[in-house]
N, C-alpha and C. Protein backbone atom coordinates (compact mmCIF):
# COMPACT_ATOMS: atom_id res chain seq x y z
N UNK A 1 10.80 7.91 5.20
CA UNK A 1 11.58 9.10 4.96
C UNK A 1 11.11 9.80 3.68
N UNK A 2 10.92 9.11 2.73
CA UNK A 2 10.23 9.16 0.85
C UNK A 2 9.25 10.18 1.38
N UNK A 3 7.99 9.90 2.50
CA UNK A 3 7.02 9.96 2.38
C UNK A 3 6.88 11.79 3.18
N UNK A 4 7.61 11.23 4.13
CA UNK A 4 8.30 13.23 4.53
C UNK A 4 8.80 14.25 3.92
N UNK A 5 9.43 13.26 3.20
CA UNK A 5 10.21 14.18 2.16
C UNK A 5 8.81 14.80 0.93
N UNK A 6 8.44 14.14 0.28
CA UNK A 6 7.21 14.59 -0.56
C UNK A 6 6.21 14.86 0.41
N UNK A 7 5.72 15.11 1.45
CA UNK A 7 5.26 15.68 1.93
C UNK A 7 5.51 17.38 2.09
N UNK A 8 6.63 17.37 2.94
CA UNK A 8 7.64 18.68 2.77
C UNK A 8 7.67 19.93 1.14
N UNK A 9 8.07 19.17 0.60
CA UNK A 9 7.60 20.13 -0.47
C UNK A 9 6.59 20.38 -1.76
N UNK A 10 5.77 19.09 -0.97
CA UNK A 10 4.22 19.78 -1.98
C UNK A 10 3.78 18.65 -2.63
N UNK A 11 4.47 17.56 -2.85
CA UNK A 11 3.82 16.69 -3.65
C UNK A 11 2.31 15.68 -3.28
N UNK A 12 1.51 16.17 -4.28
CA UNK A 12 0.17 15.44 -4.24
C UNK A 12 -0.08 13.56 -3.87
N UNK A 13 -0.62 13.32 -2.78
CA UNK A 13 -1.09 12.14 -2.23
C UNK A 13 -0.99 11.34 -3.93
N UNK A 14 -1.54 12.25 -4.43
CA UNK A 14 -1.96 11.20 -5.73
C UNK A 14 -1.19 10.63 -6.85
N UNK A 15 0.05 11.60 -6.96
CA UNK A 15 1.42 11.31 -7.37
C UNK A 15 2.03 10.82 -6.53
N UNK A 16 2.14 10.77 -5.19
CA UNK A 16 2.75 9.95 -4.44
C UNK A 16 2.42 8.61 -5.08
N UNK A 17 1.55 8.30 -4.28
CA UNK A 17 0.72 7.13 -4.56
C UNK A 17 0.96 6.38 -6.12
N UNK A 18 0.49 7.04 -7.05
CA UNK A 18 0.43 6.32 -8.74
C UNK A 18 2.08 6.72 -8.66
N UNK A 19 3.26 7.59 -8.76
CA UNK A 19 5.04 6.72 -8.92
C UNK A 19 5.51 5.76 -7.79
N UNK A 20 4.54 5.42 -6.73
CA UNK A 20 4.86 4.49 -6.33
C UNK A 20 4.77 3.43 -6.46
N UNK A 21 3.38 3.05 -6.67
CA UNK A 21 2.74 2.13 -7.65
C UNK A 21 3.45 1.41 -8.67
N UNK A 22 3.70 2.57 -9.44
CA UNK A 22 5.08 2.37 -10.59
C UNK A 22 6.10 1.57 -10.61
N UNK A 23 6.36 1.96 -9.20
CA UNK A 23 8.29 2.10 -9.09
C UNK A 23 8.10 0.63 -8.67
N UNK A 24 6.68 -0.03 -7.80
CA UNK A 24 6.85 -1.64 -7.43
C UNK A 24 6.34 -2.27 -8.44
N UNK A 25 5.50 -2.19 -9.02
CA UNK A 25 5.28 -2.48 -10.27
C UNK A 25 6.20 -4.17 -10.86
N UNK A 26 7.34 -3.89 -11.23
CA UNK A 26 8.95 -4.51 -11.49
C UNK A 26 8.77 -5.84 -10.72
N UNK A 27 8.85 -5.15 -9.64
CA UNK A 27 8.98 -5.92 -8.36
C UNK A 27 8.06 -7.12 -8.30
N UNK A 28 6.68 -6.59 -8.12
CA UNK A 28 5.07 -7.48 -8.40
C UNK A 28 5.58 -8.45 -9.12
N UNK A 29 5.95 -7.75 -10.56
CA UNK A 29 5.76 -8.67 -11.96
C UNK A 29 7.15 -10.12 -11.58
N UNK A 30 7.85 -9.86 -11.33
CA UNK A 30 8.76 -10.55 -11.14
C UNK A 30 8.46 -11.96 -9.76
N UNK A 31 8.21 -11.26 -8.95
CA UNK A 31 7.45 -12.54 -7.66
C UNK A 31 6.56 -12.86 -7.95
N UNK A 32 5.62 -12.64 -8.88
CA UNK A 32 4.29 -13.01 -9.09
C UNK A 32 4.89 -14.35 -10.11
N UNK A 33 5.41 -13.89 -11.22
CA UNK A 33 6.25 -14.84 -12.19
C UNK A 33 6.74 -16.07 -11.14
N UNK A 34 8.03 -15.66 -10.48
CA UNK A 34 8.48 -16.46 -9.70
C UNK A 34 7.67 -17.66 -9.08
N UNK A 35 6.63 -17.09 -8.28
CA UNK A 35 5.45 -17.72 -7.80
C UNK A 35 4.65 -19.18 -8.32
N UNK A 36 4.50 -18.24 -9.99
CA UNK A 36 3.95 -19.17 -10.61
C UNK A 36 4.57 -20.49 -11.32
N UNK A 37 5.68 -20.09 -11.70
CA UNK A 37 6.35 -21.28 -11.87
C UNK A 37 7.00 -22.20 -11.04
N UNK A 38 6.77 -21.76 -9.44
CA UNK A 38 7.17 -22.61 -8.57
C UNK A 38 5.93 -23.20 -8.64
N UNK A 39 4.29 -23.09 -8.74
CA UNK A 39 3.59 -23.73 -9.05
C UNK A 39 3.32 -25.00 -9.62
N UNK A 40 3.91 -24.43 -11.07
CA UNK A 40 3.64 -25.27 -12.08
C UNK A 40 4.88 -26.46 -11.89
N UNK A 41 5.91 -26.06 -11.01
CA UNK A 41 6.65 -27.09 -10.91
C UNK A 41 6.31 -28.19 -10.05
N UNK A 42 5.56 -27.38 -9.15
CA UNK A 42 4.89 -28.51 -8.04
C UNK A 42 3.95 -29.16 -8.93
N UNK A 43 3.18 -29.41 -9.88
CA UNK A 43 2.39 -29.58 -10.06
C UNK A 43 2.80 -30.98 -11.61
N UNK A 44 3.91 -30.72 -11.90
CA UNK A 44 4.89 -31.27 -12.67
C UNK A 44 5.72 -32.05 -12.05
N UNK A 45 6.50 -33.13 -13.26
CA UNK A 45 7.53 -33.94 -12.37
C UNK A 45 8.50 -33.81 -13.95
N UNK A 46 10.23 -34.57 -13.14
CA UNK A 46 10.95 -34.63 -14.25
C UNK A 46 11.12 -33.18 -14.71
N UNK A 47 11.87 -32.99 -15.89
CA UNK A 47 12.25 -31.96 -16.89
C UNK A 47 11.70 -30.29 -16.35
N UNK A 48 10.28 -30.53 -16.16
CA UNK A 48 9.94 -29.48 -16.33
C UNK A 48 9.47 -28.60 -15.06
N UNK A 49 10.12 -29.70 -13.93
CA UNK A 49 9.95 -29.01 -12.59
C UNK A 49 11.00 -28.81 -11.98
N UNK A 50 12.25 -29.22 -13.04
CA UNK A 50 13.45 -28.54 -12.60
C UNK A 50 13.58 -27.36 -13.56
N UNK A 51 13.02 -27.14 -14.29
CA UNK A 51 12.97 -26.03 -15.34
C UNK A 51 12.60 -24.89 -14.37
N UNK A 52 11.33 -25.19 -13.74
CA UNK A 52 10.59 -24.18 -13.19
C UNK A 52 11.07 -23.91 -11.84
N UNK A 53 12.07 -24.47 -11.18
CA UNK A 53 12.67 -23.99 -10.26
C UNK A 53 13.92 -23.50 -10.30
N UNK A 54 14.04 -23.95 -11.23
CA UNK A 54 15.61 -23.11 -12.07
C UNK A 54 15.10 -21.53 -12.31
N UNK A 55 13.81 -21.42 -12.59
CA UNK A 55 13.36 -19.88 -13.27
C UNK A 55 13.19 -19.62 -12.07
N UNK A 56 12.45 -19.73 -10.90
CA UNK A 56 11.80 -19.09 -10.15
C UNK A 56 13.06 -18.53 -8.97
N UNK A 57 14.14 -19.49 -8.72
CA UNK A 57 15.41 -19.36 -8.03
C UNK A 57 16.17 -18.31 -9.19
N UNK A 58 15.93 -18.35 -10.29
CA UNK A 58 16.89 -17.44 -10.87
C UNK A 58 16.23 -15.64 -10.42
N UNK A 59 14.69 -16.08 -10.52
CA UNK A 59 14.66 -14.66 -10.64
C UNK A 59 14.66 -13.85 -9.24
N UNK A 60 14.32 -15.11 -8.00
CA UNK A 60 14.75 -14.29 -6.93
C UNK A 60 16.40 -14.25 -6.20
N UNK A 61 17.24 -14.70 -7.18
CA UNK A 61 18.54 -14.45 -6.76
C UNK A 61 18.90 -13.15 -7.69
N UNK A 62 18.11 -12.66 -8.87
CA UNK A 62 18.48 -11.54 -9.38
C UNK A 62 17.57 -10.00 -8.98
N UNK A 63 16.69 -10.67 -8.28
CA UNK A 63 15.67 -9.65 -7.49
C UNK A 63 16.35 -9.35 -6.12
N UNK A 64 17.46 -9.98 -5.44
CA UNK A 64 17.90 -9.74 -4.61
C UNK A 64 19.33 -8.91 -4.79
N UNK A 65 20.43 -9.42 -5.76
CA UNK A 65 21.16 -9.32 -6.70
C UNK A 65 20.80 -7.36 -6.64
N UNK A 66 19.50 -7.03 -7.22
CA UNK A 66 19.16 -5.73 -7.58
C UNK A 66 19.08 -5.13 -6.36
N UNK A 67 18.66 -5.66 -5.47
CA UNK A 67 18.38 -4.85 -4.11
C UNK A 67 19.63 -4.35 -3.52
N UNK A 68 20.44 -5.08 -3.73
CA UNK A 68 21.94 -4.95 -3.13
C UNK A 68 22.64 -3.87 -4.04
N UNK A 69 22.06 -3.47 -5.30
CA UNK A 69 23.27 -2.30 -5.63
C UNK A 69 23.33 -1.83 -5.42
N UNK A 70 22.09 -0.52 -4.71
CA UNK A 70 22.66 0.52 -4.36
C UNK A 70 23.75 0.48 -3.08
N UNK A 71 23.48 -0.27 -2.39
CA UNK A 71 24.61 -1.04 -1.32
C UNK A 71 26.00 -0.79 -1.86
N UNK A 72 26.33 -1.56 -2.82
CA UNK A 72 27.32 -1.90 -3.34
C UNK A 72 28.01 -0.39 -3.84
N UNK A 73 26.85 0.41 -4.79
CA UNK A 73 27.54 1.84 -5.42
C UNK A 73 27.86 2.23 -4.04
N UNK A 74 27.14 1.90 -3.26
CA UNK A 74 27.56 3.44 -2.08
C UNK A 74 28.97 3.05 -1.48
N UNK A 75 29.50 1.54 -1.21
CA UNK A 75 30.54 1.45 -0.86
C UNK A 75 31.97 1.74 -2.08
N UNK A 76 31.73 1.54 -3.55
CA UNK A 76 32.06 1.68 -3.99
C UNK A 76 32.54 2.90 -4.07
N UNK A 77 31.35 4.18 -3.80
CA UNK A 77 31.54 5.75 -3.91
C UNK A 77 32.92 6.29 -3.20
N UNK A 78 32.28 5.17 -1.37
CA UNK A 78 33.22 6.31 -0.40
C UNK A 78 34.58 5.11 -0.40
């Protein structure tokens, strides 16, 4: 729909493209993180592979957490 819409009134492939980039950006940095410390937990025992699954569960229950607000404002709105 994003992509019709900036289509429609003029916006350049290339600004499309680089604020989109942008806008996942967040996103990347955060699962990539996640990722890695589920790694390092596998790769670990004891202390520090419950550490690292403590981080990696935290950050995709708050990456999901984020996905859901606008959800939430909109029921909140009407």
């Amino acid at each position: 729909m994003l992509n019709y819409l900036a289509g429609l009134v003029g916006i350049s492939l290339r600004l499309l493209l680089l604020t989109t980039a942008i806008g996942a950006l967040p996103t990347l940095v955060a699962y990539a993180y996640a990722g890695a410390e589920l790694v390092i937990g596998l790769e670990q025992a004891g202390p520090a592979r419950a550490r690292a699954f403590w981080i990696a569960g935290g950050v995709t229950v708050l990456m999901i957490g984020v996905s859901l607000l606008p959800r939430a404002f909109r029921q909140i709105r009407d």
